[in-house]
Protein backbone atom coordinates (compact mmCIF):
# COMPACT_ATOMS: atom_id res chain seq x y z
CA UNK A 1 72.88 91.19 93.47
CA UNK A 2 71.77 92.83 90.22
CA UNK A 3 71.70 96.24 90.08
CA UNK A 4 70.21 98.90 87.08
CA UNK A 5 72.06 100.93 84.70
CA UNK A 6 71.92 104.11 87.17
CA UNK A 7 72.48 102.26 89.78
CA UNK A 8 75.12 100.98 88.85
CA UNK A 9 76.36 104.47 87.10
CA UNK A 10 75.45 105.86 90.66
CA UNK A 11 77.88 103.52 92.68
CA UNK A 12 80.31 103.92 90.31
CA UNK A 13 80.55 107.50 90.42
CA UNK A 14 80.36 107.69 94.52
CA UNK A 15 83.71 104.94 94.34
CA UNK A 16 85.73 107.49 91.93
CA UNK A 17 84.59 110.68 94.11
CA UNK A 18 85.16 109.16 96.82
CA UNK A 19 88.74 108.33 95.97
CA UNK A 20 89.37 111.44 94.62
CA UNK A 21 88.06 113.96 97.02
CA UNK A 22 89.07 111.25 100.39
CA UNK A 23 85.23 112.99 102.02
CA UNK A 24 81.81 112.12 102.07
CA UNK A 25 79.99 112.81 98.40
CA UNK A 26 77.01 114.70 98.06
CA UNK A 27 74.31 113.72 96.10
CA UNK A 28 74.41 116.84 93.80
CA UNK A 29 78.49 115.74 92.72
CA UNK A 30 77.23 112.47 91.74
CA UNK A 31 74.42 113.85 89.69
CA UNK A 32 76.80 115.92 88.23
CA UNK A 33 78.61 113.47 86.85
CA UNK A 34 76.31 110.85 85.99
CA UNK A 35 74.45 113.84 84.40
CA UNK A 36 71.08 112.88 86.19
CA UNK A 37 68.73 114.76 87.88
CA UNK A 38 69.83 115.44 91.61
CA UNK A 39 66.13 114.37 92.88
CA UNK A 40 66.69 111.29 91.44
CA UNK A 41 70.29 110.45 92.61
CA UNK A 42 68.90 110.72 96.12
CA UNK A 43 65.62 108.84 95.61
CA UNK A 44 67.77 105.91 94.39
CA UNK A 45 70.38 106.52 97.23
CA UNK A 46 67.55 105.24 99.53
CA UNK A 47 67.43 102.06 97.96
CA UNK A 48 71.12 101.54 97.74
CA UNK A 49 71.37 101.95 101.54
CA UNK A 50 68.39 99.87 102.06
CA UNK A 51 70.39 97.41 100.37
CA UNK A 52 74.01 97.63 102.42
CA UNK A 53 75.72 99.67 99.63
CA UNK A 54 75.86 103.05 100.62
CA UNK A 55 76.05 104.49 104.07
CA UNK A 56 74.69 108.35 104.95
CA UNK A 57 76.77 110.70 107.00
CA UNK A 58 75.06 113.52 108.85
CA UNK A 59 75.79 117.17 108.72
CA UNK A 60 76.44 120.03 107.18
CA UNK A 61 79.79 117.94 105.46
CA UNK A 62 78.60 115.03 105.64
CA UNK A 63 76.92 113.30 102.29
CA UNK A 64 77.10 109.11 101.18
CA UNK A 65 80.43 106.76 101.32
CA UNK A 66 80.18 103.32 99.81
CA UNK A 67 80.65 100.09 101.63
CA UNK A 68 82.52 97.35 101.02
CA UNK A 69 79.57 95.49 99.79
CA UNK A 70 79.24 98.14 97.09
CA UNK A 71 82.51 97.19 95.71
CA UNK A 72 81.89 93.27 95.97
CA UNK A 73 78.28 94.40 93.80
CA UNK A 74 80.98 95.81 91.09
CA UNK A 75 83.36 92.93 91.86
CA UNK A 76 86.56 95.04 92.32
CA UNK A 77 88.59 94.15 95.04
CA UNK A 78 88.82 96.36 97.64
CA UNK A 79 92.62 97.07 98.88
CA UNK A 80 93.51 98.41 102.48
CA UNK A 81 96.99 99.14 101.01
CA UNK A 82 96.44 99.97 97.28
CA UNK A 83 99.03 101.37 94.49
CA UNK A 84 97.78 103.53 92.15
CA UNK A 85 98.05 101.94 88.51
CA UNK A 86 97.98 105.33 86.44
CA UNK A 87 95.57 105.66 83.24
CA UNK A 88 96.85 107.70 80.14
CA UNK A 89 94.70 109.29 77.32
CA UNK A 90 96.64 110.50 74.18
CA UNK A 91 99.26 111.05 76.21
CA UNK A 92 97.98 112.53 79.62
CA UNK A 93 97.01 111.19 82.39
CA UNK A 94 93.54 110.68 83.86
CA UNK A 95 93.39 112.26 87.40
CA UNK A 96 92.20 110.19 89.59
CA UNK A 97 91.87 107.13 87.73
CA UNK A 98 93.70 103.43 88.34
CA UNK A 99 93.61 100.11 86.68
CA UNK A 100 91.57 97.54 88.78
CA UNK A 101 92.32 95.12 86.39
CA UNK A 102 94.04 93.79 82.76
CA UNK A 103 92.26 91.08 80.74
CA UNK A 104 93.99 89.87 77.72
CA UNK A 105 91.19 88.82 75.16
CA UNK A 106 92.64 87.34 71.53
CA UNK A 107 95.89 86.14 72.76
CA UNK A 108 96.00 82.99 70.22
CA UNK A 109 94.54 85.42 67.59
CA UNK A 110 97.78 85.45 64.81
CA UNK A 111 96.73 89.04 63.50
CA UNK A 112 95.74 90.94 66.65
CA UNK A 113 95.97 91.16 70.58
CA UNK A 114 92.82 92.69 72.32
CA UNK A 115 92.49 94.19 76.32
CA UNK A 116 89.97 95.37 78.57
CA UNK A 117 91.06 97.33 81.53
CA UNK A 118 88.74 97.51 83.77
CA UNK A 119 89.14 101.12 85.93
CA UNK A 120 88.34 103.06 88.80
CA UNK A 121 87.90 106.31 88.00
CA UNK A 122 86.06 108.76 85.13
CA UNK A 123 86.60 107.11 81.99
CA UNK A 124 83.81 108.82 79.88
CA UNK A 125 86.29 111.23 77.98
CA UNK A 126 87.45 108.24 76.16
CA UNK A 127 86.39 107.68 72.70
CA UNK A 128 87.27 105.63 69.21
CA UNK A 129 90.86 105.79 67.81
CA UNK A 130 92.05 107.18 71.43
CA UNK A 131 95.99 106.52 72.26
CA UNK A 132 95.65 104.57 75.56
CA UNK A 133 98.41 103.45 77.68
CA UNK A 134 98.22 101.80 81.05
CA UNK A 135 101.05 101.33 83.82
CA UNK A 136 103.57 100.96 85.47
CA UNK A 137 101.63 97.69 87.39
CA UNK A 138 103.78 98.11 90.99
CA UNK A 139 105.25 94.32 91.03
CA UNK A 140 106.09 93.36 87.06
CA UNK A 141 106.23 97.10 85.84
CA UNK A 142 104.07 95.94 83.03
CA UNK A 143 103.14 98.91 80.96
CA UNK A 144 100.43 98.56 78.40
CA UNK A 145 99.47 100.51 75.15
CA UNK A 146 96.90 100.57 72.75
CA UNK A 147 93.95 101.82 70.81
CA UNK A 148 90.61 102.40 72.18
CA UNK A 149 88.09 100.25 70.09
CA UNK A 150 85.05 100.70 72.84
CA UNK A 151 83.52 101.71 75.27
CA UNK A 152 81.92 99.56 78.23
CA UNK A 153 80.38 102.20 80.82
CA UNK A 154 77.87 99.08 82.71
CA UNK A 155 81.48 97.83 83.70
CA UNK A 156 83.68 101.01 83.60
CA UNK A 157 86.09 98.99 81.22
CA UNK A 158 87.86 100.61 77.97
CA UNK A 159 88.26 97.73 75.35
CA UNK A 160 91.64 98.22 73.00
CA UNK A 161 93.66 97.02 70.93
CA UNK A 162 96.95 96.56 72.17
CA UNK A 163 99.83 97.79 70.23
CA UNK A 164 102.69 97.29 72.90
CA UNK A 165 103.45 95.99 76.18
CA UNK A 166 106.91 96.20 78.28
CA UNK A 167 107.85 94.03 81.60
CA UNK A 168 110.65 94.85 83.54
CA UNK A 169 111.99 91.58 85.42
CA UNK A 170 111.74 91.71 89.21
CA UNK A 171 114.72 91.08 90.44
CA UNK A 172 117.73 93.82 91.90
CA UNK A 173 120.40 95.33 89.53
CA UNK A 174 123.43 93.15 91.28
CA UNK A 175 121.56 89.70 89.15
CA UNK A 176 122.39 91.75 85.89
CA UNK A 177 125.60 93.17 86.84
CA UNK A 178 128.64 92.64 85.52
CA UNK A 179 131.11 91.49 88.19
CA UNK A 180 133.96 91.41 88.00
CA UNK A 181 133.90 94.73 85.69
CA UNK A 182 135.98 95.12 82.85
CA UNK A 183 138.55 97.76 84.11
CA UNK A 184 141.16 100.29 81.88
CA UNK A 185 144.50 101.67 83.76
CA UNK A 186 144.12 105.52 85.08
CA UNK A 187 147.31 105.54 83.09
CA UNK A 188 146.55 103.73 79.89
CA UNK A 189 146.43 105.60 76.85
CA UNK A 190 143.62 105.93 74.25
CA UNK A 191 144.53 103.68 72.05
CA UNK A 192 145.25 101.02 74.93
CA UNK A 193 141.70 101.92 75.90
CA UNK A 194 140.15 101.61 72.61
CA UNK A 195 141.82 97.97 71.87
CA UNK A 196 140.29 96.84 75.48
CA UNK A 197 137.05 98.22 74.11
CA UNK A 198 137.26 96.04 71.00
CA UNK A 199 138.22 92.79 72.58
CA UNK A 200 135.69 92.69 74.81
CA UNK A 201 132.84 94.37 72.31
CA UNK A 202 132.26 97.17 74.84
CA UNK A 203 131.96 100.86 74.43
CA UNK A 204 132.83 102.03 77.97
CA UNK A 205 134.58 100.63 80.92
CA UNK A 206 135.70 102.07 84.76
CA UNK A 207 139.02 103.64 85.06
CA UNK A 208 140.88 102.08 87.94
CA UNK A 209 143.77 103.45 89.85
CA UNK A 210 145.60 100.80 92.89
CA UNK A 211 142.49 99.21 93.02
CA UNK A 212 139.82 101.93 93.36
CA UNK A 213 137.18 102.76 90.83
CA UNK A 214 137.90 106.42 89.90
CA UNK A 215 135.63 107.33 87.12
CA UNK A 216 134.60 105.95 83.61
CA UNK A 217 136.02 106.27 80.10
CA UNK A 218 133.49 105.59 77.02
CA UNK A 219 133.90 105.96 72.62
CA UNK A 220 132.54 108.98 73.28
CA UNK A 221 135.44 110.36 75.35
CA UNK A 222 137.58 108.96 73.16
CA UNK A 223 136.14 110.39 69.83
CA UNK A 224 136.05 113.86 71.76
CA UNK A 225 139.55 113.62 72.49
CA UNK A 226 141.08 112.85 68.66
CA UNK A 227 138.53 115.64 67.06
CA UNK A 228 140.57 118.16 69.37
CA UNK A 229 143.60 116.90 68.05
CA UNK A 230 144.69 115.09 71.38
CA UNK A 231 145.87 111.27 70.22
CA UNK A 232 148.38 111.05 72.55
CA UNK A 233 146.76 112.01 76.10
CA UNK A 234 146.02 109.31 78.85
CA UNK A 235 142.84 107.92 79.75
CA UNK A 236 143.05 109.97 83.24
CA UNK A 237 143.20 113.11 81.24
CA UNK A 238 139.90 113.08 79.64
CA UNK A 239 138.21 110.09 81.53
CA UNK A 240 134.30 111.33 83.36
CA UNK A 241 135.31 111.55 87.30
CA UNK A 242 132.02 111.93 89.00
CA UNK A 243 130.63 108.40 88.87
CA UNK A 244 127.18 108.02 89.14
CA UNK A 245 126.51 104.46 91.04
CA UNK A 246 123.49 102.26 91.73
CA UNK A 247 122.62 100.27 95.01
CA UNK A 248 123.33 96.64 93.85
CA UNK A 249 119.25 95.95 95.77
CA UNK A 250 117.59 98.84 93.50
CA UNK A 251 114.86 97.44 90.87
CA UNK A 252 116.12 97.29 87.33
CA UNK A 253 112.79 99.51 86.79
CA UNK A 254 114.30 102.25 88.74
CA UNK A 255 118.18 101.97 87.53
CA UNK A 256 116.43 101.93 83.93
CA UNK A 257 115.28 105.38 84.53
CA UNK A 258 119.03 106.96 85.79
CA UNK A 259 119.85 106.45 81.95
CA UNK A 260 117.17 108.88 80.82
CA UNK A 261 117.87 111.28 83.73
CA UNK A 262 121.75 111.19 83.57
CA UNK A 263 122.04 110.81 79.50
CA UNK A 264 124.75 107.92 80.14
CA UNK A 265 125.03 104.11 79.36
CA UNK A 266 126.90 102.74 81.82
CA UNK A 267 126.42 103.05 85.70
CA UNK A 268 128.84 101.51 88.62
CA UNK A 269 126.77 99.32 91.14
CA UNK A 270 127.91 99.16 94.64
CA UNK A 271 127.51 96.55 97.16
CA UNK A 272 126.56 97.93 100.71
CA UNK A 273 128.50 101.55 98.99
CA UNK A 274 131.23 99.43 97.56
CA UNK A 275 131.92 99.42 94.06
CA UNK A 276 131.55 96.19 92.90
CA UNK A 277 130.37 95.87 88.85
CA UNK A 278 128.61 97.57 86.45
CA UNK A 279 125.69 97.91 84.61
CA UNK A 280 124.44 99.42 80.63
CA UNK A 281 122.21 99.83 78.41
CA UNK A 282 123.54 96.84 76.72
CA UNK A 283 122.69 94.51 79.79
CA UNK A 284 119.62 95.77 80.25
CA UNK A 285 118.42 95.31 76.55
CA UNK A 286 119.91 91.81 76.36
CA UNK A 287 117.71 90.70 79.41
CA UNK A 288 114.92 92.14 77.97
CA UNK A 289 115.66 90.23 74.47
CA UNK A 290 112.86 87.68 73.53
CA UNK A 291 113.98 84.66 71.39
């Protein structure tokens, strides 16, 4: 089925109010936004529902919905459960808006790597030179950034050049633990602690005390410790007691995030609420190395 420019524009702009508003669309909103007349919105609303697209609903809230076979005519795939993809320009995000879909374009190109994302929502704000990121996708957490280079309003798609992309593996934090976990003695003393740190090229570990995990002990601590003039107190003096763990069947994704919000490197995982290893920054950077 081909459709014209403002039909197309028309159907379009019914999908993203629909979405947004979760109601019936009038023809004056879509007018609005297409920046047609309203007279004209409607005549051409005849033909779409002449031709299975659109359907009318009566009343005094009632206005046009579009059909499933308006969505095949734009060929994006229409989702009974759907996660939102969110859409960023310079920085904020588009209300409203999700990726349907991420094309890669000049991936054998040496110098450059081209996208289209092809979106459901408003995208007519974006222009030349615009920051543009894209993501998190809800399986791969694949966030995307770019450039905007174009504009493609027949297809609702932003063309850019891509400057970055990130994946976070899909698998649970207890694959990327460390198990068993390094441990150093509630008792030890800081410079017991440090030599553990440099033997195993680590800059924190779990304090253990008869066999329980009973908080962590980092360089940091350490460092504090000596620039108070305190070389000879015990790791259980100045250790960090409230341990902040991580189901072992939490997405890395998620876990990654606890670093930001906590400010720490190093998190305990437990295994149905037992301690059982432990996870930083370190880990997670090595699993994301590419060679």
């Amino acid at each position: 089925m081909e459709l014209t420019p403002i039909q197309k524009d028309i159907i379009i702009a019914l999908i993203n109010l629909q979405r947004q508003k979760d109601r019936a669309i009038k023809g004056e909103e879509i007018a609005e936004v297409i920046q047609r007349n309203p007279g004209t919105v409607r005549n051409q609303m005849q033909l779409l529902k002449a031709l299975g697209l659109v359907e009318g609903v009566p009343g005094p809230k009632g206005g046009y919905k579009p059909t499933g076979a308006a969505y095949d005519a734009l060929r994006i795939q229409q989702l009974t459960n759907e996660s939102v993809v969110p859409l960023y320009r310079n920085n904020v995000i588009v209300n409203g808006a999700t990726a349907a879909e991420i094309s890669f374009t000049t991936v054998r190109n040496p110098d450059a790597c081209n996208g289209v994302i092809r979106v459901i929502g408003n995208i007519k704000d974006f222009v030349m030179d615009d920051k543009l990121q894209v993501g998190p996708t809800p399986v791969n957490r694949l966030i995307v950034r770019g450039e905007v280079t174009g504009r493609d309003d027949t297809n609702n798609s932003i063309l850019f050049n891509i400057t970055e992309m990130i994946s976070l593996p899909k698998k649970h934090v207890k694959h990327y633990m460390k198990y068993p976990p390094l441990l150093v003695n509630f008792n030890a003393s800081i410079q017991e602690a440090t030599r553990l740190f440099i033997r195993n090229n680590v800059h924190g570990a779990p304090v253990e005390d008869k066999g329980k995990i009973v908080g962590i002990i980092t360089y940091t601590d350490i460092a504090h410790a000596i620039a108070q003039g305190k070389p000879n107190v015990k790791v259980k003096d100045i250790m960090t007691k409230e341990l902040i763990t991580v189901d072992g069947d939490m997405q890395l994704y998620d876990v990654v995030k606890l670093f930001h919000k906590y400010n720490v490197g190093r998190l305990i995982v437990t295994i149905n609420g037992v301690p059982k290893g432990t996870l930083s920054k370190t880990d997670v950077l090595n699993e994301l190395a590419v060679y």
